[in-house]
C-alpha atoms as a PDB file:
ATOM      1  CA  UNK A   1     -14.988 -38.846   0.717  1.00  0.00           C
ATOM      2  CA  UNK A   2     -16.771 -35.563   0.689  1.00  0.00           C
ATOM      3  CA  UNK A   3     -19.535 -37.238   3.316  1.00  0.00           C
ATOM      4  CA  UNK A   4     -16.692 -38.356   5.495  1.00  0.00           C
ATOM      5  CA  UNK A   5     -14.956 -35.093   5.667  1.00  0.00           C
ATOM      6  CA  UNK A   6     -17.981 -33.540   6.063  1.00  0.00           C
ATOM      7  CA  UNK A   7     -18.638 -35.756   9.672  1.00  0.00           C
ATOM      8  CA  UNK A   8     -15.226 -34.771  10.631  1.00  0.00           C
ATOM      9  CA  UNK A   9     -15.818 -31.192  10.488  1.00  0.00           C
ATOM     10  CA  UNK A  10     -18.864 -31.315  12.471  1.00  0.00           C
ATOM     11  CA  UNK A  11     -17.086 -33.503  15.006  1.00  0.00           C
ATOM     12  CA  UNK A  12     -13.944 -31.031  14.922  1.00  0.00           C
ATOM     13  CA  UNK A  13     -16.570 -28.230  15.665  1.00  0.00           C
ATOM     14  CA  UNK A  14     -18.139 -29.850  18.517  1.00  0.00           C
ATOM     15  CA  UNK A  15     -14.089 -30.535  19.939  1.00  0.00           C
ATOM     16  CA  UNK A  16     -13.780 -26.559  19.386  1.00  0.00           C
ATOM     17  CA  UNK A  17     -17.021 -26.561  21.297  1.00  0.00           C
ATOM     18  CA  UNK A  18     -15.761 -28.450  24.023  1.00  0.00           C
ATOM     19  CA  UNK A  19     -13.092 -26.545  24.706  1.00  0.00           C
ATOM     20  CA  UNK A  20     -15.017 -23.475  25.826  1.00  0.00           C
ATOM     21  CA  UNK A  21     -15.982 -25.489  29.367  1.00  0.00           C
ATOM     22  CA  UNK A  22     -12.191 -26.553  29.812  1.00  0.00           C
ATOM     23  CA  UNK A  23     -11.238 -22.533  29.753  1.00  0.00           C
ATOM     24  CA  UNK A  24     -14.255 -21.651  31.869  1.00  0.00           C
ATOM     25  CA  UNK A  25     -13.382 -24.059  34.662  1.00  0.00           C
ATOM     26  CA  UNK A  26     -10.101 -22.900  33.930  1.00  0.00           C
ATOM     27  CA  UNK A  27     -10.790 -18.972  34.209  1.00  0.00           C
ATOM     28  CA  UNK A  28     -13.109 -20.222  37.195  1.00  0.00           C
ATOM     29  CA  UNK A  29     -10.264 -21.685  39.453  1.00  0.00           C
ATOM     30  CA  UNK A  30      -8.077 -18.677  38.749  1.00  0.00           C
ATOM     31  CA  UNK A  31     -10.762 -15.960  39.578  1.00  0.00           C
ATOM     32  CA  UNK A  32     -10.689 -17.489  43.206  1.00  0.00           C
ATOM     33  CA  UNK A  33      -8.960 -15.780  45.850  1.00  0.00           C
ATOM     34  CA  UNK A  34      -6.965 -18.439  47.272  1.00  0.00           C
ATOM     35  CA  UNK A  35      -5.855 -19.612  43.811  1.00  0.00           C
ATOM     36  CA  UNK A  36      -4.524 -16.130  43.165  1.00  0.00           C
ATOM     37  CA  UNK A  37      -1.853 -16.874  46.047  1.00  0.00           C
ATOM     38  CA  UNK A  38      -0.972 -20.211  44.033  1.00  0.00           C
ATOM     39  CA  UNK A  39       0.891 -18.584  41.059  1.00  0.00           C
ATOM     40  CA  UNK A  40       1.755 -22.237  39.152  1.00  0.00           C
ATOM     41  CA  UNK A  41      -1.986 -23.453  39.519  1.00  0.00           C
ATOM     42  CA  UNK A  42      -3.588 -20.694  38.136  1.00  0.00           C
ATOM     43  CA  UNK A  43      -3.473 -21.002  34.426  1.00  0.00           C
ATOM     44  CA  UNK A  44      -2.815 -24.502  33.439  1.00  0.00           C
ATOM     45  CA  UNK A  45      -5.976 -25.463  32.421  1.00  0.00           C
ATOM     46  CA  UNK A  46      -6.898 -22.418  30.632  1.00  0.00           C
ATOM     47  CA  UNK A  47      -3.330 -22.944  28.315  1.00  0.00           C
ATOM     48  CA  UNK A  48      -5.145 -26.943  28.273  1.00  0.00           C
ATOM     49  CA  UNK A  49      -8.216 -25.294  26.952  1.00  0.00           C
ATOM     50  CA  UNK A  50      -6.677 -23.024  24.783  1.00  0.00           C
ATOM     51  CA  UNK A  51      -4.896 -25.649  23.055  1.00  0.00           C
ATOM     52  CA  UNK A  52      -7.674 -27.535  22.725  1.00  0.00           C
ATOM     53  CA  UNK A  53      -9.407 -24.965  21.116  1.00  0.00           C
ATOM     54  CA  UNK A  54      -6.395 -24.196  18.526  1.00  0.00           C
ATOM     55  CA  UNK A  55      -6.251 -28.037  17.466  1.00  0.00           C
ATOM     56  CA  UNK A  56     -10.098 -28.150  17.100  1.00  0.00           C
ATOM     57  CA  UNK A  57      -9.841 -25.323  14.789  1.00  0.00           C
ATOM     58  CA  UNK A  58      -7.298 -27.076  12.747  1.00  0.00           C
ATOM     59  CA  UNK A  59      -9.184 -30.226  12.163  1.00  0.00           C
ATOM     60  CA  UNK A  60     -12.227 -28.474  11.224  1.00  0.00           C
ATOM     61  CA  UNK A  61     -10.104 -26.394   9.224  1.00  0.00           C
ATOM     62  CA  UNK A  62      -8.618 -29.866   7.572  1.00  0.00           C
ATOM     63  CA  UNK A  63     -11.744 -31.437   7.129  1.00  0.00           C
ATOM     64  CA  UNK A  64     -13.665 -28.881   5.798  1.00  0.00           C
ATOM     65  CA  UNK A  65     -11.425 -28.036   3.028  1.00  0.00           C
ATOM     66  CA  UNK A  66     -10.092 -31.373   2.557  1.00  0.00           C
ATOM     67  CA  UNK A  67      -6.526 -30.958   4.318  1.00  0.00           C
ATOM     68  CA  UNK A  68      -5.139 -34.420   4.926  1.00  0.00           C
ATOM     69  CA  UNK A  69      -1.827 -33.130   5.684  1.00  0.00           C
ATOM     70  CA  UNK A  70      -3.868 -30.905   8.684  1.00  0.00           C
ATOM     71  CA  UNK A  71      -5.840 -33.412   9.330  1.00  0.00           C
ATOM     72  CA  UNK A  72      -3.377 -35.904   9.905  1.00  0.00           C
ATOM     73  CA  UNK A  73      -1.501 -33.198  12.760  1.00  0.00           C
ATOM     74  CA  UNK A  74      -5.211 -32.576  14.422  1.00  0.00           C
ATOM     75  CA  UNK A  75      -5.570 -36.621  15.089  1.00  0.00           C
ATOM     76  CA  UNK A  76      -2.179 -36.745  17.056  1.00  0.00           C
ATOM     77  CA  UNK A  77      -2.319 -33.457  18.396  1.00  0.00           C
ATOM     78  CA  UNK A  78      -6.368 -33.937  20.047  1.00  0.00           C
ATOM     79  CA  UNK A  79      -4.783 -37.465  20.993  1.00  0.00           C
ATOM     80  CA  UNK A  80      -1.811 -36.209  22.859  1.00  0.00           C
ATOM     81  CA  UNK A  81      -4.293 -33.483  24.344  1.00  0.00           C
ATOM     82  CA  UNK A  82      -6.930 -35.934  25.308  1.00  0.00           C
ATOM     83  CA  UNK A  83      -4.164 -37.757  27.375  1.00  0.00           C
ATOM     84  CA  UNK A  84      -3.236 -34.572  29.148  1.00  0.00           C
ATOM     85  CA  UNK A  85      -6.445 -33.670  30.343  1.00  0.00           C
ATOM     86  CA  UNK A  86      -6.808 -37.490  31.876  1.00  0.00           C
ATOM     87  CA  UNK A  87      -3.748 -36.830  33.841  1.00  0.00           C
ATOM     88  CA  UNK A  88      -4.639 -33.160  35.049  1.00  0.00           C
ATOM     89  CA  UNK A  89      -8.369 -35.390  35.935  1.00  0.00           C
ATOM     90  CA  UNK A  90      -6.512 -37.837  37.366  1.00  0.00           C
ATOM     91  CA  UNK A  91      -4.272 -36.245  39.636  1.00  0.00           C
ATOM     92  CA  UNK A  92      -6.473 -33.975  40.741  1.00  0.00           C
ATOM     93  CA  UNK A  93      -8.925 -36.548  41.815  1.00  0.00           C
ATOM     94  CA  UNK A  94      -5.873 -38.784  43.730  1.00  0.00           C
ATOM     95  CA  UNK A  95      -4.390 -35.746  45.603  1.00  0.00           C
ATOM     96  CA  UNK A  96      -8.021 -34.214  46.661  1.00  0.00           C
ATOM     97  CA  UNK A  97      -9.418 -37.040  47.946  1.00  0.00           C
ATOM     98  CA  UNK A  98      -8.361 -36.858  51.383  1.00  0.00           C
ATOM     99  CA  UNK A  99     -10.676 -34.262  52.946  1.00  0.00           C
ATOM    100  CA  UNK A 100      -8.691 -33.645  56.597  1.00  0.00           C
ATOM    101  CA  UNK A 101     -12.308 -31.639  57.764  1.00  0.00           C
ATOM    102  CA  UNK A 102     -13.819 -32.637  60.854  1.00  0.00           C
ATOM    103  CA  UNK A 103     -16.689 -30.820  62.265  1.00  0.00           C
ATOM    104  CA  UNK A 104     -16.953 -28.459  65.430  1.00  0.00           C
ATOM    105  CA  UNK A 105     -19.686 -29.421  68.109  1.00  0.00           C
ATOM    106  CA  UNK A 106     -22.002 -26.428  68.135  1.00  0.00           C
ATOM    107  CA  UNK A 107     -20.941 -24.837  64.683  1.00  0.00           C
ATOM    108  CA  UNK A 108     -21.932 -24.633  61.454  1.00  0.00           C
ATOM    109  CA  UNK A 109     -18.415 -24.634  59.715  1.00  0.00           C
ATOM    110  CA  UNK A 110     -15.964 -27.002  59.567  1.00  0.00           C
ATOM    111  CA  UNK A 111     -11.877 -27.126  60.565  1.00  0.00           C
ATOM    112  CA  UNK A 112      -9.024 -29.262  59.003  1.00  0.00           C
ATOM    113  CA  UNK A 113      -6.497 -30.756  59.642  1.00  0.00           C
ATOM    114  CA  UNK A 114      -3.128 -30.680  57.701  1.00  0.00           C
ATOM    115  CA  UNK A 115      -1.950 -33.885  58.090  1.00  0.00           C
ATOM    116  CA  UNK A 116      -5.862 -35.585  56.691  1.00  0.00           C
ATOM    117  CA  UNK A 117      -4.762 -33.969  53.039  1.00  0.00           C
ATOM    118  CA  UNK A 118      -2.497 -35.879  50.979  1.00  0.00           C
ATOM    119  CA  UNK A 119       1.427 -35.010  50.866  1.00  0.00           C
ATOM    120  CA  UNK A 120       2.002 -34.141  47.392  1.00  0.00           C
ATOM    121  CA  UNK A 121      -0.491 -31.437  48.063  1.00  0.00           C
ATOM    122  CA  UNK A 122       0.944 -30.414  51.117  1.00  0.00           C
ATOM    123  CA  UNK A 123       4.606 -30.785  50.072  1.00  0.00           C
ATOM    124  CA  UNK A 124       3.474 -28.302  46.941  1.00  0.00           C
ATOM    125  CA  UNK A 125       1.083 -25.997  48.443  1.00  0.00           C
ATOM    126  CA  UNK A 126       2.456 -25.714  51.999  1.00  0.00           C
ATOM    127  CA  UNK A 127       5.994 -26.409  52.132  1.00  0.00           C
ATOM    128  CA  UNK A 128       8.218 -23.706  53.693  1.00  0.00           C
ATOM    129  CA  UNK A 129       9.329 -22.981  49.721  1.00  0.00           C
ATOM    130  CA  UNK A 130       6.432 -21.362  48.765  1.00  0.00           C
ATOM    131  CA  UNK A 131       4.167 -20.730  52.110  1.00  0.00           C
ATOM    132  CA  UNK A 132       6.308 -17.399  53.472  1.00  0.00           C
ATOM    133  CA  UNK A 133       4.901 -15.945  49.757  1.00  0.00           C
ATOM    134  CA  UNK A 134       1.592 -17.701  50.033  1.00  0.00           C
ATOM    135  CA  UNK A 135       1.199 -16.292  53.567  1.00  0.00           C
ATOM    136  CA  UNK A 136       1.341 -12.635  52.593  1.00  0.00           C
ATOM    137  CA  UNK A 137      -0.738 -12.841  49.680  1.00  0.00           C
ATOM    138  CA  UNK A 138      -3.525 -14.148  51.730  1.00  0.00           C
ATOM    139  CA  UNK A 139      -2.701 -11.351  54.779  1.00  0.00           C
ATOM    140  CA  UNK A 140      -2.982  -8.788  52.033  1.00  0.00           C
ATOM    141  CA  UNK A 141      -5.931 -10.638  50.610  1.00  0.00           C
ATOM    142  CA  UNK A 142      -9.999  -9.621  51.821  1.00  0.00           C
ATOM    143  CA  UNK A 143     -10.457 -13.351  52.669  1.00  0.00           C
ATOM    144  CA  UNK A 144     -10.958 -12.619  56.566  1.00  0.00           C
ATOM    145  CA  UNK A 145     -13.542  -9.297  55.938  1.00  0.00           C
ATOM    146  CA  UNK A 146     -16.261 -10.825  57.890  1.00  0.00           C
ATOM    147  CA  UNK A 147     -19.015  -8.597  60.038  1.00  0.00           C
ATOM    148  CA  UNK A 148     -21.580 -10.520  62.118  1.00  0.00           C
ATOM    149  CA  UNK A 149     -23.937  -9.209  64.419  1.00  0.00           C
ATOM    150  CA  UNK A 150     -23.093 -11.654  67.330  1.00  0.00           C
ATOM    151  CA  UNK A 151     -21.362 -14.826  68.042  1.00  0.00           C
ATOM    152  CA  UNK A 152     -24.473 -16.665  67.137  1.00  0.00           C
ATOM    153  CA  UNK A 153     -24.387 -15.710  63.549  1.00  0.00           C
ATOM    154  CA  UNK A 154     -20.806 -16.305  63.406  1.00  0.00           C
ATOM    155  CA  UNK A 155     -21.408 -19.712  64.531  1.00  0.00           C
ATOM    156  CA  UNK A 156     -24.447 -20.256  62.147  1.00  0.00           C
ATOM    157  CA  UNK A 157     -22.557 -19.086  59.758  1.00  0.00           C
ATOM    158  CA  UNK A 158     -20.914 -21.400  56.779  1.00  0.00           C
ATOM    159  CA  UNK A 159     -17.383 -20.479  56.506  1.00  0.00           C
ATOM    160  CA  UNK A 160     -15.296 -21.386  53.653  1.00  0.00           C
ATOM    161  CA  UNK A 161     -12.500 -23.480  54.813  1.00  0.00           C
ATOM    162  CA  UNK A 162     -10.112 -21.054  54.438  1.00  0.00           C
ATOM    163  CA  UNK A 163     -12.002 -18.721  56.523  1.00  0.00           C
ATOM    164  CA  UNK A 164     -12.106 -21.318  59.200  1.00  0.00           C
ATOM    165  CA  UNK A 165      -8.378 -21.936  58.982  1.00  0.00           C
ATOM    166  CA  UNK A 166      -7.266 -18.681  58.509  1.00  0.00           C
ATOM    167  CA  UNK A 167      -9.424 -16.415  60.186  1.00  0.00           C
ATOM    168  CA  UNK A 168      -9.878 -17.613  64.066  1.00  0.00           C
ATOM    169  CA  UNK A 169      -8.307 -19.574  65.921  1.00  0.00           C
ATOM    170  CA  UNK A 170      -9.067 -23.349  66.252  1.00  0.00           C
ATOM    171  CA  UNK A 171     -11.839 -24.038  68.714  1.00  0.00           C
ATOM    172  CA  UNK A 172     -10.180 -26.246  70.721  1.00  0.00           C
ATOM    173  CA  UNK A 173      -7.930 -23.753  72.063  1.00  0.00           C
ATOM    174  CA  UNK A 174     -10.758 -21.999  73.595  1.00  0.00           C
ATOM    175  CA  UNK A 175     -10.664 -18.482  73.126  1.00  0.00           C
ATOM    176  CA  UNK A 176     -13.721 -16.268  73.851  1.00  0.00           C
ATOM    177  CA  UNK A 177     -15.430 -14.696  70.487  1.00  0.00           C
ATOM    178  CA  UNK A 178     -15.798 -10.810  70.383  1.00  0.00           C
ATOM    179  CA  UNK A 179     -15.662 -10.939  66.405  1.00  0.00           C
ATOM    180  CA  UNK A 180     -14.670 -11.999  63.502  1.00  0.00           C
ATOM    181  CA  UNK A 181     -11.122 -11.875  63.595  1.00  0.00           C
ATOM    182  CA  UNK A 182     -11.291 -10.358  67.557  1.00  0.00           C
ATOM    183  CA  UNK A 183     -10.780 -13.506  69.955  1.00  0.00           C
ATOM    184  CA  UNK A 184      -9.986 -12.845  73.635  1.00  0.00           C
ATOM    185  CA  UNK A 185      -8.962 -14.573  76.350  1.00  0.00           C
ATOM    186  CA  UNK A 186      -5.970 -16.343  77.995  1.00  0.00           C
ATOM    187  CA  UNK A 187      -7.370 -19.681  75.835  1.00  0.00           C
ATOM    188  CA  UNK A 188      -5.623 -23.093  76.611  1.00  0.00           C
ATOM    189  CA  UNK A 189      -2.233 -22.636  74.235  1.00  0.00           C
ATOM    190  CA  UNK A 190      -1.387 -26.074  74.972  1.00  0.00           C
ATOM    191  CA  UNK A 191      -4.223 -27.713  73.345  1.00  0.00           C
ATOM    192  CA  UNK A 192      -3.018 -26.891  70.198  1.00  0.00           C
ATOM    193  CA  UNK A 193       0.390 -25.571  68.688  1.00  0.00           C
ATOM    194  CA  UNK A 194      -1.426 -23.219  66.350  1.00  0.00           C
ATOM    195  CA  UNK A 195      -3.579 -21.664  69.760  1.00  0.00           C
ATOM    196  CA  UNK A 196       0.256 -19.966  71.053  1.00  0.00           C
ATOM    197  CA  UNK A 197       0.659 -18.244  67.250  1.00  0.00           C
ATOM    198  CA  UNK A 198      -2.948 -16.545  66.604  1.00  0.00           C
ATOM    199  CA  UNK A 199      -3.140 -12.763  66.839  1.00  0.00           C
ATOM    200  CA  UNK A 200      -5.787 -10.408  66.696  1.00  0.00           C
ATOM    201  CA  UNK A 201      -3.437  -8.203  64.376  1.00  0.00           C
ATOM    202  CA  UNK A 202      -5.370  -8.017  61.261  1.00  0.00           C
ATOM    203  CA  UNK A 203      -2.397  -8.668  59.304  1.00  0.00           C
ATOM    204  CA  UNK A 204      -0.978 -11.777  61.332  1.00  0.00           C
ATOM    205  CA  UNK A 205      -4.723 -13.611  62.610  1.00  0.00           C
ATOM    206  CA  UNK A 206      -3.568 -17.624  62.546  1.00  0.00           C
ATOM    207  CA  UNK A 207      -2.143 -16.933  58.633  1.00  0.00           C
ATOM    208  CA  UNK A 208       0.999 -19.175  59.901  1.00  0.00           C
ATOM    209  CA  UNK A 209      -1.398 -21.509  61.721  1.00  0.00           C
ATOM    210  CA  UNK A 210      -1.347 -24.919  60.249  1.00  0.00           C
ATOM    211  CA  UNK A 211      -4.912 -25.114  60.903  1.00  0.00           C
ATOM    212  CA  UNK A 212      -4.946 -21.989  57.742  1.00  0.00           C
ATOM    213  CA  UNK A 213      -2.759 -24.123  55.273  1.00  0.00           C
ATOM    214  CA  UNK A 214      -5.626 -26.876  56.068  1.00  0.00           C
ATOM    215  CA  UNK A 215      -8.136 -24.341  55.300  1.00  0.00           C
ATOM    216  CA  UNK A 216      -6.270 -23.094  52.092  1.00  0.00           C
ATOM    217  CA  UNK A 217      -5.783 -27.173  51.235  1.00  0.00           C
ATOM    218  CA  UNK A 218      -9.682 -27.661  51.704  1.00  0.00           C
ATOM    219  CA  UNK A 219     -10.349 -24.522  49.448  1.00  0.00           C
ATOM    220  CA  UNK A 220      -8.474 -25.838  46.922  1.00  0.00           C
ATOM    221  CA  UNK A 221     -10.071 -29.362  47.209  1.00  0.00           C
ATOM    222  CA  UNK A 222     -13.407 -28.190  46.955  1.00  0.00           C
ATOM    223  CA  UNK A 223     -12.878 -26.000  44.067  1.00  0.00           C
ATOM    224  CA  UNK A 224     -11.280 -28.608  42.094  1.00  0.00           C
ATOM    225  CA  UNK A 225     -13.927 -31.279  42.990  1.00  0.00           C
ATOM    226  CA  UNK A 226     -16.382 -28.925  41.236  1.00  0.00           C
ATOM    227  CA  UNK A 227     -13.937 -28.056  38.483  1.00  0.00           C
ATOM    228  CA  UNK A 228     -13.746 -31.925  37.995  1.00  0.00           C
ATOM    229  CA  UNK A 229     -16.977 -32.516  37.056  1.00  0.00           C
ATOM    230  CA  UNK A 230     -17.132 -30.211  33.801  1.00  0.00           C
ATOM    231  CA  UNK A 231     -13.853 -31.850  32.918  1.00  0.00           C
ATOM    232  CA  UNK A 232     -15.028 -35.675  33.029  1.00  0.00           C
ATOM    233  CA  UNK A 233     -18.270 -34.881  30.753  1.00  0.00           C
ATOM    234  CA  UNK A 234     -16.119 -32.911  28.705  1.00  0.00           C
ATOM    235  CA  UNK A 235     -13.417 -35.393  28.549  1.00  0.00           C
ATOM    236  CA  UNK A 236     -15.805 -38.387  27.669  1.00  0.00           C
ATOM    237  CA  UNK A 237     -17.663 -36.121  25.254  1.00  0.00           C
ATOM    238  CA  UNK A 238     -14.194 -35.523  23.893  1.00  0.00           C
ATOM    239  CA  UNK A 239     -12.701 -39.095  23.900  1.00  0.00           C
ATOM    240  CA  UNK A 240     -16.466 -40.330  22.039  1.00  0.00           C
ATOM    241  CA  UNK A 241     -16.065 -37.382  18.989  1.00  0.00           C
ATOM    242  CA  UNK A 242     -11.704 -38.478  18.518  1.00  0.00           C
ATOM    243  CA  UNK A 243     -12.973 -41.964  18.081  1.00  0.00           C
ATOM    244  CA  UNK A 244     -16.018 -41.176  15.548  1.00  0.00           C
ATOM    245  CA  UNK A 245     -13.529 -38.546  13.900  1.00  0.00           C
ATOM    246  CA  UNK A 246     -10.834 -41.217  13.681  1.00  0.00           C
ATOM    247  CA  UNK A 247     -13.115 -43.248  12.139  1.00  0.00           C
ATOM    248  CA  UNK A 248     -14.640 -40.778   9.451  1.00  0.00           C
ATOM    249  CA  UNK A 249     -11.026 -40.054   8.751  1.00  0.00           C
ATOM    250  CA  UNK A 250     -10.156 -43.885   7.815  1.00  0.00           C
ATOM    251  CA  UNK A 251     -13.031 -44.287   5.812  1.00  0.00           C
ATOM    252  CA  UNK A 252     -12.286 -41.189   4.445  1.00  0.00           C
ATOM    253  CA  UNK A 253      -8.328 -42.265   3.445  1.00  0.00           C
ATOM    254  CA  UNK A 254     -10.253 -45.833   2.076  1.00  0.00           C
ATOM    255  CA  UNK A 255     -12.581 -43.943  -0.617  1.00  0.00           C
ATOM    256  CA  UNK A 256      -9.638 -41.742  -1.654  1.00  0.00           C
ATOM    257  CA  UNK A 257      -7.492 -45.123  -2.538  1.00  0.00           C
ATOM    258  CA  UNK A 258     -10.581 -47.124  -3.805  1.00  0.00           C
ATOM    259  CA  UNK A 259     -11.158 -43.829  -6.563  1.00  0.00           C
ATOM    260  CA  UNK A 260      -7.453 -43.728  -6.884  1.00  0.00           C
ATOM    261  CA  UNK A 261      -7.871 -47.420  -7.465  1.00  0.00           C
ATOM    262  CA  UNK A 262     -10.586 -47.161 -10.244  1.00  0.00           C
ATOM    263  CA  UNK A 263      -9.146 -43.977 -12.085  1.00  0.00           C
ATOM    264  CA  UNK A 264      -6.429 -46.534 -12.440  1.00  0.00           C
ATOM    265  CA  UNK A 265      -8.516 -49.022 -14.495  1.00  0.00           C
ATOM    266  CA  UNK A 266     -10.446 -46.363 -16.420  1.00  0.00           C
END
């Protein structure tokens, strides 16, 4: 028994290991600007982690000084857990697939479209619920403190999505460059219905553009994309030491009853 408790509390240890990437994505995602405007998907992971790193504890804890009872609670809890973090992966992969990006001739950034990201996203992100809020943050935000030289490096330069969105107008509606956030010009305003609402007041820019709630969609999808990756090697890592632990623990429960067993006869 002592060998199989023994294997548990490494494998418990390497859980509580495992739980440090899940609060660094975690911490990651909520460092970044445009997930400061997004109050609700800020910190969900890094209470995920957290947890995971509290039940890890308590099965090393258990197995180390031969808890059952503890034990017992770590197995359901790390299962329960374990299921979470498949449906945070999962989601997160369904409603970030769509990209909406499509590239400008003659740039090196991209611009998005609303409508190519999926709905849930957009119905959570963008709705008119939470975007007046959303919307200010960003205006009050340093997401749009660009300099460049000319309109060459502007051009040359890789803008974050959000910047694209957020920052100038959309291409298409033809505006003449004269800086970052300066665009002049009578520009075609019926190309596009976001070309009639961008202003060169630093505090308005195209912030209720939907080509901006694109941009602040595509941040969002390419942060989580990254995040995602950590989280699937950490989840399989995960799923591989519950099923060895849940293992060691059976074998464990079997030696205790086959002693129990013999003490009986002696």
């Amino acid at each position: 028994m002592a060998v199989s408790n023994n294997i548990t509390a490494l494998l418990n240890f390497i859980a509580l290991m495992c739980s440090i990437p899940i609060i660094a994505a975690g911490i990651w995602l909520a460092s970044k600007p445009d997930n400061e405007c997004i109050r609700w998907l800020r910190w969900p992971l890094v209470f995920l982690g957290m947890a995971f790193l509290l039940v890890a504890l308590a099965g090393f804890v258990g197995a180390y000084w031969k808890k059952e009872g503890l034990l017992g609670l770590y197995l359901v809890s790390m299962f329960i857990l374990i299921l979470l973090l498949l449906v945070l992966l999962v989601l997160a992969f369904v409603v970030t697939r769509p990209g909406g990006a499509y590239p400008v001739p003659g740039a090196a950034f991209r611009e998005y479209r609303l409508g190519g990201f999926s709905g849930w996203l957009r119905d959570h992100v963008t709705g008119d619920d939470n975007w007046p809020r959303i919307r200010a943050c960003l205006a009050e935000s340093q997401i749009c403190s660009q300099n460049y030289v000319s309109a060459a490096d502007f051009f040359a330069a890789h803008l974050s999505p959000i910047q694209a969105g957020c920052c100038k107008p959309p291409m298409i509606c033809g505006f003449q460059y004269a800086g970052a956030t300066t665009w002049n010009g009578a520009g075609n305003v019926a190309a596009d219905a976001d070309c009639g609402k961008w202003s060169n007041d630093p505090s308005q820019l195209c912030y209720n553009c939907d080509s901006c709630k694109a941009g602040l969609l595509g941040n969002l999808r390419h942060e989580w994309r990254k995040a995602n990756v950590i989280l699937i090697v950490t989840v399989v890592v995960l799923i591989w030491v519950y099923l060895i632990a849940c293992s060691a623990y059976k074998n464990a429960q079997t030696e205790e009853l086959f002693a129990r067993y013999k003490r009986g006869w002696t």
